[in-house]
C-alpha atoms as a PDB file:
ATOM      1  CA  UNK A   1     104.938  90.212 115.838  1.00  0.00           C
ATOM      2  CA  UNK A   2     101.312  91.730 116.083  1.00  0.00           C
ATOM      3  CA  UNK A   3      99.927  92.518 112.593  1.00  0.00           C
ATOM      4  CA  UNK A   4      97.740  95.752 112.273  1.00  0.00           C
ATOM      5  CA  UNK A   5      95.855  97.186 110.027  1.00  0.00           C
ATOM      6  CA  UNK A   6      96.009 101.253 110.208  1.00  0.00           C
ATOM      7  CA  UNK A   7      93.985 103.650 107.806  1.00  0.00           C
ATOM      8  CA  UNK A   8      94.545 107.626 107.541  1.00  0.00           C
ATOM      9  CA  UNK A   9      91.383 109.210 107.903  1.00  0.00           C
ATOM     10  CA  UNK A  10      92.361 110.748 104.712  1.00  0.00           C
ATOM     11  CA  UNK A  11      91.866 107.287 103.132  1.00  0.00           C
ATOM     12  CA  UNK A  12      88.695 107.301 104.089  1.00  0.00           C
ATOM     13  CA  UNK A  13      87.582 109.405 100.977  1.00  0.00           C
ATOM     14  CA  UNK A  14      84.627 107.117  99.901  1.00  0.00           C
ATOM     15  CA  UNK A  15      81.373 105.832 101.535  1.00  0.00           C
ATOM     16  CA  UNK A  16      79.255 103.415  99.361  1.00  0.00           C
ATOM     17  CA  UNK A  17      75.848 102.712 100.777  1.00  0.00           C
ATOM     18  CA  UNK A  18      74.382  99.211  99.013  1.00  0.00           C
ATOM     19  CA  UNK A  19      70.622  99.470  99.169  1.00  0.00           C
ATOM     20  CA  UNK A  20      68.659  96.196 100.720  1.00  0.00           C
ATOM     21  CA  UNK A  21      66.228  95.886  97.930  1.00  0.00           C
ATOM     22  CA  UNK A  22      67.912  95.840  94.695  1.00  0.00           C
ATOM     23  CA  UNK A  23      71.907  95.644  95.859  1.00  0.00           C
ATOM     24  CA  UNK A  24      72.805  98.679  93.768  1.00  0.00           C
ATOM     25  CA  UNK A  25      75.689 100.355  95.890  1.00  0.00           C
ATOM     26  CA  UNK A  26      75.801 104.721  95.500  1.00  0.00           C
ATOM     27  CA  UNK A  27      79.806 105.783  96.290  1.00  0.00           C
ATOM     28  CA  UNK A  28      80.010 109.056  97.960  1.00  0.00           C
ATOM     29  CA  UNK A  29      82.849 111.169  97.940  1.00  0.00           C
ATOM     30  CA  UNK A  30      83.427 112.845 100.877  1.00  0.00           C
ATOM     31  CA  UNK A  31      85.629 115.075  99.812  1.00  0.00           C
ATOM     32  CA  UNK A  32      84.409 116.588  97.127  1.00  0.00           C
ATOM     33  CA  UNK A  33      80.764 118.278  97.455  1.00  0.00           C
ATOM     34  CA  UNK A  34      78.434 116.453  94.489  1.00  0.00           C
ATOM     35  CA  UNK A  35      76.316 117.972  92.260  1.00  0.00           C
ATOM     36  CA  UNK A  36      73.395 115.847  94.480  1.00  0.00           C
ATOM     37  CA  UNK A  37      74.493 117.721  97.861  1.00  0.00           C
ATOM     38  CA  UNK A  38      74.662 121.803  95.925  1.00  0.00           C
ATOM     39  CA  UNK A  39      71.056 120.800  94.884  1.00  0.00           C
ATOM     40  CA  UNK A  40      69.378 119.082  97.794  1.00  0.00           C
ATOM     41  CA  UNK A  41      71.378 120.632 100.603  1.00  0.00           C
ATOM     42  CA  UNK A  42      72.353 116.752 101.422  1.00  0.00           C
ATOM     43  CA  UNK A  43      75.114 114.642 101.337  1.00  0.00           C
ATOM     44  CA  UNK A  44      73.309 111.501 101.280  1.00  0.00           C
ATOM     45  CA  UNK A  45      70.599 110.353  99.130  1.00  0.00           C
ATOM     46  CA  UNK A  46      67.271 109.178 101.097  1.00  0.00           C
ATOM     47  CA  UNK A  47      65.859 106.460  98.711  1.00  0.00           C
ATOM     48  CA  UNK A  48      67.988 104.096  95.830  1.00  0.00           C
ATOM     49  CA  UNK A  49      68.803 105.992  92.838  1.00  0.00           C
ATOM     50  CA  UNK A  50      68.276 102.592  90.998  1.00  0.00           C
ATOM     51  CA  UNK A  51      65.363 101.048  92.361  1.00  0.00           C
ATOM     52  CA  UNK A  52      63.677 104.200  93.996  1.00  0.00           C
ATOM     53  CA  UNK A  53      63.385 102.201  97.947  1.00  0.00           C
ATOM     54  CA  UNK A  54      63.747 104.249 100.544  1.00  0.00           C
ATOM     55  CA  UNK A  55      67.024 103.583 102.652  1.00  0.00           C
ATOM     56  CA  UNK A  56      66.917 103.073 106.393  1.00  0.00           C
ATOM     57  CA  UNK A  57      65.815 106.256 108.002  1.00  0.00           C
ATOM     58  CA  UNK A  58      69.368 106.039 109.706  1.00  0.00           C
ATOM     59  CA  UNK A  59      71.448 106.443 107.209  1.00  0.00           C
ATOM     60  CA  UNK A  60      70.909 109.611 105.596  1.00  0.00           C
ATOM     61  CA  UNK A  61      71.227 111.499 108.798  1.00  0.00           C
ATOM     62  CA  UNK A  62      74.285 109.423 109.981  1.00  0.00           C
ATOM     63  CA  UNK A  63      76.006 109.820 106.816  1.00  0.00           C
ATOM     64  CA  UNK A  64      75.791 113.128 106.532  1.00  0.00           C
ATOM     65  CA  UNK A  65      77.330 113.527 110.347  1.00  0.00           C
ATOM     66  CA  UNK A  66      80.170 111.255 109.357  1.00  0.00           C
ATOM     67  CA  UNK A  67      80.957 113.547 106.134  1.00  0.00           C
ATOM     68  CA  UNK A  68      81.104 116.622 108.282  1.00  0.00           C
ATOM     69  CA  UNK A  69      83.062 115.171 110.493  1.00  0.00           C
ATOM     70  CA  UNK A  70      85.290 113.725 107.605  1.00  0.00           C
ATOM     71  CA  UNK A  71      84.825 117.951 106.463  1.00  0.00           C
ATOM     72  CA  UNK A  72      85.821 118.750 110.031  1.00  0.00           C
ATOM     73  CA  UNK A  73      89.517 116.631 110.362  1.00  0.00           C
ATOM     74  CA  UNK A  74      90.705 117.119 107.259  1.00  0.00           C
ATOM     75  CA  UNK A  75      93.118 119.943 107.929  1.00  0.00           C
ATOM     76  CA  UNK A  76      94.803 117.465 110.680  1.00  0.00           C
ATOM     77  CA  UNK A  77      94.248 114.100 108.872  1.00  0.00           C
ATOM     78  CA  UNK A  78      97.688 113.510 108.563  1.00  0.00           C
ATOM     79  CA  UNK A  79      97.673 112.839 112.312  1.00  0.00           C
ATOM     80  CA  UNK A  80      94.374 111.019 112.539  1.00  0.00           C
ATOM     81  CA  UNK A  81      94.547 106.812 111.771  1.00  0.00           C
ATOM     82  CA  UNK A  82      91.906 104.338 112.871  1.00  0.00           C
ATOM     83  CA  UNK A  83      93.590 100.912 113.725  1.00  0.00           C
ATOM     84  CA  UNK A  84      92.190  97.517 113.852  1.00  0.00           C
ATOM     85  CA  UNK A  85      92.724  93.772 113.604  1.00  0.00           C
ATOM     86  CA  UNK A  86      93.188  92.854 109.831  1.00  0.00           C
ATOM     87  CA  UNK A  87      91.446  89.386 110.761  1.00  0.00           C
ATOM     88  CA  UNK A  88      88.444  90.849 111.625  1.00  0.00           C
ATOM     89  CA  UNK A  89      88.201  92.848 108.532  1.00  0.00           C
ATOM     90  CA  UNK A  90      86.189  91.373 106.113  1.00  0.00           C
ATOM     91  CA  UNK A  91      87.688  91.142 102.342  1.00  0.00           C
ATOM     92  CA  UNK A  92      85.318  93.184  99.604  1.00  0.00           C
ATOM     93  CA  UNK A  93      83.812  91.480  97.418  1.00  0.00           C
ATOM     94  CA  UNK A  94      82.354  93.351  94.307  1.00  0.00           C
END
């Protein structure tokens, strides 16, 4: 028996973004359009809300992308899993 770890895309509700400097993480619902993104016109922040560092110039614009997509497939979610090894996943740690 092959064990396999598969997640809905509607599970996927969260992103959490841990900045470098100070380890403070900033959970993002996808789902749900912040007060942060009706004022700034972005889904991601660009620098730590905690420590004021900017994040890698990456991530804003890549984060944003994914949560449109995430915006995009949510009508058909229900038929959209990503599947993976369950070794290779890493637990959390908080």
């Amino acid at each position: 028996m092959y064990k396999e770890l598969a997640i809905s895309i509607s599970d996927l509700r969260y992103v959490c973004i841990e900045c470098p400097a100070c380890r403070a993480r900033v959970v993002l619902d996808m789902k749900e359009k912040s007060e942060f993104a009706q004022k700034y016109g972005i889904f991601a922040p660009k620098k730590c809300p905690a420590c004021d560092s900017l994040y890698d110039t990456a991530i804003q614009p890549n984060i944003d992308a994914f949560q449109h997509a995430y915006q995009t497939l949510l009508p058909i979610a229900d038929r959209i899993t990503f599947r993976g090894d369950p070794v290779a996943i890493a637990p959390l740690v908080s």
